[in-house]
Structure formats: C-alpha cells, structure tokens
N, C-alpha and C. Protein backbone atom coordinates (compact mmCIF):
# COMPACT_ATOMS: atom_id res chain seq x y z
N UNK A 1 -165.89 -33.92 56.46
CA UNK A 1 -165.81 -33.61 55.04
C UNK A 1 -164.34 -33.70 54.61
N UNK A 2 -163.46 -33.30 55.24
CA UNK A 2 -162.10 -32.40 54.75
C UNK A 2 -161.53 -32.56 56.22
N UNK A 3 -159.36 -33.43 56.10
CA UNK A 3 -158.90 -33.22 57.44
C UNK A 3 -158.85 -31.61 57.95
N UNK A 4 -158.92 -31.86 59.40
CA UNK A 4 -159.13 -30.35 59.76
C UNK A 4 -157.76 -30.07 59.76
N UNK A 5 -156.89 -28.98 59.28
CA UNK A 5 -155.77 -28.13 59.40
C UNK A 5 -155.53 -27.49 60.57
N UNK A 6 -154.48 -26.96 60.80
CA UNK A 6 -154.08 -25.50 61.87
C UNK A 6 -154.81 -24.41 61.16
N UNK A 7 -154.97 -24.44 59.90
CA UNK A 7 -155.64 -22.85 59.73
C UNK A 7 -157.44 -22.70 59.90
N UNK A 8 -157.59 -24.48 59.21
CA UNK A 8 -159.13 -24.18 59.93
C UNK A 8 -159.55 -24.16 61.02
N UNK A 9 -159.10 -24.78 61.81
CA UNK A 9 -158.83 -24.67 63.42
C UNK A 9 -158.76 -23.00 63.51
N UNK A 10 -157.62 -22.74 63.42
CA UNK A 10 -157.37 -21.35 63.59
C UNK A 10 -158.61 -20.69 63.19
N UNK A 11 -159.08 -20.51 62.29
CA UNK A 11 -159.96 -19.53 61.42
C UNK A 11 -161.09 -19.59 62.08
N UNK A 12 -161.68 -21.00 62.39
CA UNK A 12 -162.41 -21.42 63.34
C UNK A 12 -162.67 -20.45 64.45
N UNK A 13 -161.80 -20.66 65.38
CA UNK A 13 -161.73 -20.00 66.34
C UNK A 13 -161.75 -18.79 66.64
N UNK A 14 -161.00 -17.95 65.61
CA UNK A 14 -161.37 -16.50 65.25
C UNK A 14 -162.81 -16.02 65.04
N UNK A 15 -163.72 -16.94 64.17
CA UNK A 15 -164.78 -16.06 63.89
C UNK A 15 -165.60 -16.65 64.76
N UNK A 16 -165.49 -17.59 66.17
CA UNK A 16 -165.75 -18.20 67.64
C UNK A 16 -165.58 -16.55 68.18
N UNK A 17 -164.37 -16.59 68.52
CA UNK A 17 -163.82 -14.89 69.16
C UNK A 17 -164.56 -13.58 68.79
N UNK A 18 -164.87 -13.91 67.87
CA UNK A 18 -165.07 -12.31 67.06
C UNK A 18 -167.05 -12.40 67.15
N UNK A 19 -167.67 -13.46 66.86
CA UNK A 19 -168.54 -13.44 67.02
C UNK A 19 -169.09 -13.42 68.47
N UNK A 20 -168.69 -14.08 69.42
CA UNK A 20 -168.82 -14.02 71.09
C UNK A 20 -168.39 -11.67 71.29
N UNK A 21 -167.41 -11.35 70.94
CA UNK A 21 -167.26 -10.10 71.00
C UNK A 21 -168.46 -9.47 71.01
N UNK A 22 -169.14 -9.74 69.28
CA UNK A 22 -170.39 -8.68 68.55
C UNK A 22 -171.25 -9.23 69.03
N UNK A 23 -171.76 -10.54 70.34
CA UNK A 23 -172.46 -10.88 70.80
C UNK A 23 -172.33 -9.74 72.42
N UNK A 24 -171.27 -9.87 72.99
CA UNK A 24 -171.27 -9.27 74.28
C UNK A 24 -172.02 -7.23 73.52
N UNK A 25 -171.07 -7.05 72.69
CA UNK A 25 -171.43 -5.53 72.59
C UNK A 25 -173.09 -5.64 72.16
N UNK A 26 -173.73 -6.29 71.46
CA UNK A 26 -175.01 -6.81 71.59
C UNK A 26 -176.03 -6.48 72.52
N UNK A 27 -175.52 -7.23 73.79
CA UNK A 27 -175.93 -7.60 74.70
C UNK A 27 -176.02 -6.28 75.78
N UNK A 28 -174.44 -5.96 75.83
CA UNK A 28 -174.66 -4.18 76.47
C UNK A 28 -175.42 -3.32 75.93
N UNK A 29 -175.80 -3.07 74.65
CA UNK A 29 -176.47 -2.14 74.01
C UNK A 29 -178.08 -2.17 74.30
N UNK A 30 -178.30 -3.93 74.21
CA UNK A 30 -179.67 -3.92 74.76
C UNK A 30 -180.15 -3.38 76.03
N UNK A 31 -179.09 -3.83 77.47
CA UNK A 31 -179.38 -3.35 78.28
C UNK A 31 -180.62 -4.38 79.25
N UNK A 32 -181.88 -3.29 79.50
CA UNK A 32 -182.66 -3.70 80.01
C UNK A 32 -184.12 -4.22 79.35
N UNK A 33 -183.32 -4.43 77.78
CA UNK A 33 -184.13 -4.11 76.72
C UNK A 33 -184.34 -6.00 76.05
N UNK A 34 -183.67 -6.42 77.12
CA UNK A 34 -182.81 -8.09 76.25
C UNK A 34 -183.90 -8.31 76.68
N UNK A 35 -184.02 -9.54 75.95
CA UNK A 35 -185.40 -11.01 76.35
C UNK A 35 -184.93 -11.66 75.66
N UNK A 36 -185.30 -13.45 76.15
CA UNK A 36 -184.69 -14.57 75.23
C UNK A 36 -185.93 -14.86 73.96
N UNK A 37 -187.29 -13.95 74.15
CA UNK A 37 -188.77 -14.04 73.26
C UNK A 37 -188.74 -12.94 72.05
N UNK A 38 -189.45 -13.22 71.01
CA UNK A 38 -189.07 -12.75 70.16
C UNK A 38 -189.98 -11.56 70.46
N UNK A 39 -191.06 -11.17 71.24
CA UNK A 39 -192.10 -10.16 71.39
C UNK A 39 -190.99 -9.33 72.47
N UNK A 40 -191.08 -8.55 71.82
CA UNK A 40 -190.46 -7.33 73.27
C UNK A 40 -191.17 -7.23 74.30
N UNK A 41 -190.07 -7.02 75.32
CA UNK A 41 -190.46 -6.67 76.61
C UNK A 41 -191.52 -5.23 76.90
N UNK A 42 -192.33 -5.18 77.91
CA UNK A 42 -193.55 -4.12 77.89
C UNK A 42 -193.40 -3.06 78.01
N UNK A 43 -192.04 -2.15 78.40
CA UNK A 43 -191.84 -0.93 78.53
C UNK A 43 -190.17 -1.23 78.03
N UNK A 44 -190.50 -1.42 76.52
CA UNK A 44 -189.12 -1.85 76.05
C UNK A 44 -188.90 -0.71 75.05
N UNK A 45 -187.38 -0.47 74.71
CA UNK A 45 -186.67 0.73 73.55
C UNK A 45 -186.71 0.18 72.71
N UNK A 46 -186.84 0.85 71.51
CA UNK A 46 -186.02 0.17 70.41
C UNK A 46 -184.99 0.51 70.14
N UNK A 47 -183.56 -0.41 70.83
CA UNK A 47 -182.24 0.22 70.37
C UNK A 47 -181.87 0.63 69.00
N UNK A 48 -181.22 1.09 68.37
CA UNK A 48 -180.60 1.58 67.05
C UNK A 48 -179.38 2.09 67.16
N UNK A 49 -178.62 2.39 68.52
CA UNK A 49 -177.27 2.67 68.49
C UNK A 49 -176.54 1.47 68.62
N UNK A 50 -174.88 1.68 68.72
CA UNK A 50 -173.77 0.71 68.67
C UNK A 50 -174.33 -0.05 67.09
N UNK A 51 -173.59 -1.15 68.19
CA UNK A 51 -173.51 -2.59 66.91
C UNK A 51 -174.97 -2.45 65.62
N UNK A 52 -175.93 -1.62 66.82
CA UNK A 52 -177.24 -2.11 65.94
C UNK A 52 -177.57 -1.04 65.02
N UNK A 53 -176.40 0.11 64.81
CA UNK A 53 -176.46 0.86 63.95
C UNK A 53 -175.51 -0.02 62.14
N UNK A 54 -175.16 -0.99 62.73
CA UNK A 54 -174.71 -1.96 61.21
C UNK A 54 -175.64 -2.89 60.87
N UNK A 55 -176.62 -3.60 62.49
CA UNK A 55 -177.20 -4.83 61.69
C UNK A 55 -178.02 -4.70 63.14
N UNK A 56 -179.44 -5.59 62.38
CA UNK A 56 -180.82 -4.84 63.20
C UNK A 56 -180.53 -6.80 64.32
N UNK A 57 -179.80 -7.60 63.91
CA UNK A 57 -179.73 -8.41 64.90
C UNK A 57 -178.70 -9.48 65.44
N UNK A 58 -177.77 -8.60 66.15
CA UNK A 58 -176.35 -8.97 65.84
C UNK A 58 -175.98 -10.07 67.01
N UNK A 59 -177.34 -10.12 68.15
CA UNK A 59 -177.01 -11.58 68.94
C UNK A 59 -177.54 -12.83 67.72
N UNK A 60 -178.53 -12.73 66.78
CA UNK A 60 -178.71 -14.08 66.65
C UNK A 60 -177.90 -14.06 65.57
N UNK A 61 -177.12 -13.26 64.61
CA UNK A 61 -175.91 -13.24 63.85
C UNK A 61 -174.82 -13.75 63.74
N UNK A 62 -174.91 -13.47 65.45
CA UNK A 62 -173.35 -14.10 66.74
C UNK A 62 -173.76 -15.43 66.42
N UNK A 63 -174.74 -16.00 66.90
CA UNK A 63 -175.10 -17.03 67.38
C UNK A 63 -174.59 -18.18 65.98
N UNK A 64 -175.23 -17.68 64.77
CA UNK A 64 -174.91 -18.16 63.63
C UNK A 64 -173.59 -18.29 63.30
N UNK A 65 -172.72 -17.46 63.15
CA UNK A 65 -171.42 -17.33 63.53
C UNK A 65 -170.65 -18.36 64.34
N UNK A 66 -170.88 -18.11 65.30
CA UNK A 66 -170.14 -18.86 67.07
C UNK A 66 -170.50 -20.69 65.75
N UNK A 67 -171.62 -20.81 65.61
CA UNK A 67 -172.40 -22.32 65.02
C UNK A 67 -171.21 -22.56 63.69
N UNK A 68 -171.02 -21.76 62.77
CA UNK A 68 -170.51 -21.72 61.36
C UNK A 68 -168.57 -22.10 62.56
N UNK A 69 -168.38 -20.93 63.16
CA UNK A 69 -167.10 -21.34 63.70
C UNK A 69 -166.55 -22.54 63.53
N UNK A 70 -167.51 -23.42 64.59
CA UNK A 70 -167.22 -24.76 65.51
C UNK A 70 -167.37 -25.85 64.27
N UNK A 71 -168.24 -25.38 63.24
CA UNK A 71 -168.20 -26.38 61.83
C UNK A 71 -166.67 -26.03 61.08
N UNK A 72 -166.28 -25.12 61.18
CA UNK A 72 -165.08 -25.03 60.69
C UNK A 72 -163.67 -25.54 61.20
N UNK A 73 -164.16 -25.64 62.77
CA UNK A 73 -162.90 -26.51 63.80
C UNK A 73 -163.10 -27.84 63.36
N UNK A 74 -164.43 -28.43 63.17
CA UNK A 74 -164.44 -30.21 63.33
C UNK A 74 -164.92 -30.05 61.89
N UNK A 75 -165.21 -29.60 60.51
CA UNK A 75 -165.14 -30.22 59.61
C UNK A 75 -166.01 -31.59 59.11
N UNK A 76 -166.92 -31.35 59.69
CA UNK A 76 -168.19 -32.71 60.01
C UNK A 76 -169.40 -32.50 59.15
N UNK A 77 -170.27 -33.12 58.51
CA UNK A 77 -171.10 -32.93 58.18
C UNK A 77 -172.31 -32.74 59.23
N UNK A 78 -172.28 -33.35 60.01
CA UNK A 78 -172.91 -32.96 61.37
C UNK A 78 -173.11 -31.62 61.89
N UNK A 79 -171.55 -31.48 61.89
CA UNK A 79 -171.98 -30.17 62.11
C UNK A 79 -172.61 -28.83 61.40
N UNK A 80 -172.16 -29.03 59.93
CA UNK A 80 -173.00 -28.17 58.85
C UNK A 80 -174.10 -28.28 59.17
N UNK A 81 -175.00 -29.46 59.23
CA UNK A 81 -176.59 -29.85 59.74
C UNK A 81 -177.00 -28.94 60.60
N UNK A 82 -175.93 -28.96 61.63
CA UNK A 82 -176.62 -27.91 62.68
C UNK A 82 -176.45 -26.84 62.55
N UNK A 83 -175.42 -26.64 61.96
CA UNK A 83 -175.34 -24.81 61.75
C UNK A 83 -176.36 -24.31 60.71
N UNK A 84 -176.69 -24.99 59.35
CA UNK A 84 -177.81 -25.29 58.49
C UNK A 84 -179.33 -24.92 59.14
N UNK A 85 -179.58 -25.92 60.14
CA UNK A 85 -180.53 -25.55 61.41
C UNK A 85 -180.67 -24.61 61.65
N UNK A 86 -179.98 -24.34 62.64
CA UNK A 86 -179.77 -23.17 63.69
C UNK A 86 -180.31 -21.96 62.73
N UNK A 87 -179.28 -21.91 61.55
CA UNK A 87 -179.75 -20.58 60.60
C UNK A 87 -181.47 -20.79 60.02
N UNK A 88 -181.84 -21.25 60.09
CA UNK A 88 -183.08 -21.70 59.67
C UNK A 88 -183.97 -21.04 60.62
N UNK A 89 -183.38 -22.06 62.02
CA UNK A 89 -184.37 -21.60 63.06
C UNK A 89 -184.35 -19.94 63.24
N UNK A 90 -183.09 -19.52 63.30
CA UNK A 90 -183.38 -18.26 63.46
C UNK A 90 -184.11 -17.26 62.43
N UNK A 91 -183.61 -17.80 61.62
CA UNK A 91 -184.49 -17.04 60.39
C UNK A 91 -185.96 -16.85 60.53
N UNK A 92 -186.51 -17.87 61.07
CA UNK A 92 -187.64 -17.71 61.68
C UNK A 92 -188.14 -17.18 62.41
N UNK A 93 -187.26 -16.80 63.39
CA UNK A 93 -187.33 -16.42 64.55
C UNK A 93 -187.27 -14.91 64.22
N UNK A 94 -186.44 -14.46 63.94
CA UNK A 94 -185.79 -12.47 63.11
C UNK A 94 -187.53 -12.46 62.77
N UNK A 95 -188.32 -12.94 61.35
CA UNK A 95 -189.07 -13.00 60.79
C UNK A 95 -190.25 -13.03 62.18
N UNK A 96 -190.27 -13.26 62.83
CA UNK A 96 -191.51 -13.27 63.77
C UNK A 96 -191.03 -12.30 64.60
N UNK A 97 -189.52 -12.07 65.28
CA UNK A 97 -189.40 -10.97 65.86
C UNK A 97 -189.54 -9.63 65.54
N UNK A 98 -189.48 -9.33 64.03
CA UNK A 98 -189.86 -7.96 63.43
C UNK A 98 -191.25 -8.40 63.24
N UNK A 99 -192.16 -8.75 63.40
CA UNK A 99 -193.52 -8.90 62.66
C UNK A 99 -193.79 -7.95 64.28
N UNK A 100 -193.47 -8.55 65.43
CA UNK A 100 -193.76 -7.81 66.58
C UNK A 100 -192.99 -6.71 66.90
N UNK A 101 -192.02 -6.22 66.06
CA UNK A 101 -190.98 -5.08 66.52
C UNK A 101 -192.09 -3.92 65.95
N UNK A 102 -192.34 -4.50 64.61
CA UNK A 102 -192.96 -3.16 63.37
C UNK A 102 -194.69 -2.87 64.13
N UNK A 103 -194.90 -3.70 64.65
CA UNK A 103 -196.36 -3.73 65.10
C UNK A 103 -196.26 -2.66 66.85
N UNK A 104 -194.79 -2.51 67.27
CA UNK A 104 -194.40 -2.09 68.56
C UNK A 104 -194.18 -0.84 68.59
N UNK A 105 -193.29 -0.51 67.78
CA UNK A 105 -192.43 0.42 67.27
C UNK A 105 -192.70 1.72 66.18
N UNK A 106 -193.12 2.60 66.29
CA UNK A 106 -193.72 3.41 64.93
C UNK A 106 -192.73 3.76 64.38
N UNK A 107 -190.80 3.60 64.55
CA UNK A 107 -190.15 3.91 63.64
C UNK A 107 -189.41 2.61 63.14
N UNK A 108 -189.81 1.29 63.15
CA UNK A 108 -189.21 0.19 63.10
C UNK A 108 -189.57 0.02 61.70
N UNK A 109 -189.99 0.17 61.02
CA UNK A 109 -189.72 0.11 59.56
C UNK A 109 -188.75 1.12 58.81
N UNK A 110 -188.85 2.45 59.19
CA UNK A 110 -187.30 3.22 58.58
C UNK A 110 -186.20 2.55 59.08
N UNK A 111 -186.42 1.91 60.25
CA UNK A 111 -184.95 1.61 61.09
C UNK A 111 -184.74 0.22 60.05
N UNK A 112 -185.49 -0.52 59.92
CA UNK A 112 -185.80 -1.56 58.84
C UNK A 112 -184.62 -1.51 57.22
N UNK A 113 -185.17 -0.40 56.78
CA UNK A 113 -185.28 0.22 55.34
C UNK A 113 -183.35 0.98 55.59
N UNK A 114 -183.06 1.70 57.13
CA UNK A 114 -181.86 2.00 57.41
C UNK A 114 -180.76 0.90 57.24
N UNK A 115 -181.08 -0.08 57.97
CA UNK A 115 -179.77 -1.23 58.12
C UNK A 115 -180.53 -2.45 57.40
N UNK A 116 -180.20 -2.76 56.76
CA UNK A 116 -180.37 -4.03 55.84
C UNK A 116 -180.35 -5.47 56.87
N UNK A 117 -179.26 -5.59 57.64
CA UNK A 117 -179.49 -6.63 57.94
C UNK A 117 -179.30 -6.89 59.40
C-alpha cells in the first residue's frame, strides 16, 4: 500500500510484542483449561481471573493482533487479506465458542454481560 518506515516497522513490532505477552498471560491463566476446540474440555473451569477479567478472549485477540502487527511491518495488501481473514475466522470461531461456553457454564452469561469483549 504505503513505503514501510522505521516507525511502522517499529509500531509493528510493538503490538507483535505486546500481543505475544497478553497471549502468554492467556495461556497461564487457562492452565489445564486450554484446548485448540472451541467446545471445552470435560472437566473444564471457566476462568474469569487475570487477563480474562478485561476480555472474555484474549488468545484469539493476540492472535488478531500478532496478524494486524506483521500487516503493519510489510504494508501489503496481502497481508490486510489475511489479517481481514483471520478476524473473520475467528469471529466465528468466539461465536461458536460461547454458544458452547453458555450451554457449559451456568454463570457464562453474567461473565458475558461483565466483560464486553
């Protein structure tokens, strides 16, 4: 689209950093609770502390993020496509993963109605 700069580069890379971070604290919080499926695991928690007391899904957030980053290092239309994607796919994905959280969970709709996003 646009030559890439030192600052988009830079900026790039920051919200690369920062999103890989709110991905690892993510990831500890889940615990033994992670799965790569959107149906929870069979003797699974529903976390609500840490990170997931700001946002009900802050690995596929990361993920979106880490994607938006790397479009901001190379400046490609290509890469918008995929980050475009990716947010799509996941959107889908959140949307089918709460259809099975709220159906799991008897407090997953206040927790819902608590953190917005």
């Amino acid at each position: 689209i646009i030559k890439v700069s030192a600052i988009s580069y830079s900026l790039g890379v920051l919200i690369i950093i920062i999103a890989f971070i709110m991905m690892l604290f993510a990831i500890k919080e889940l615990g033994v609770n992670l799965s790569p499926f959107p149906r929870p695991i069979k003797n699974s928690n529903l976390v609500t502390t840490g990170i997931y007391r700001f946002t009900r899904h802050p690995m596929y957030y990361s993920l979106i993020f880490i994607s938006f980053g790397v479009f901001i290092i190379k400046l490609s239309i290509y890469y918008l496509f995929l980050s475009i994607s990716l947010g799509l796919i996941i959107k889908f994905k959140i949307a089918l993963e709460e259809q099975y959280l709220n159906n799991k969970f008897k407090n997953y709709l206040l927790y819902k109605n608590e953190v917005k996003y």
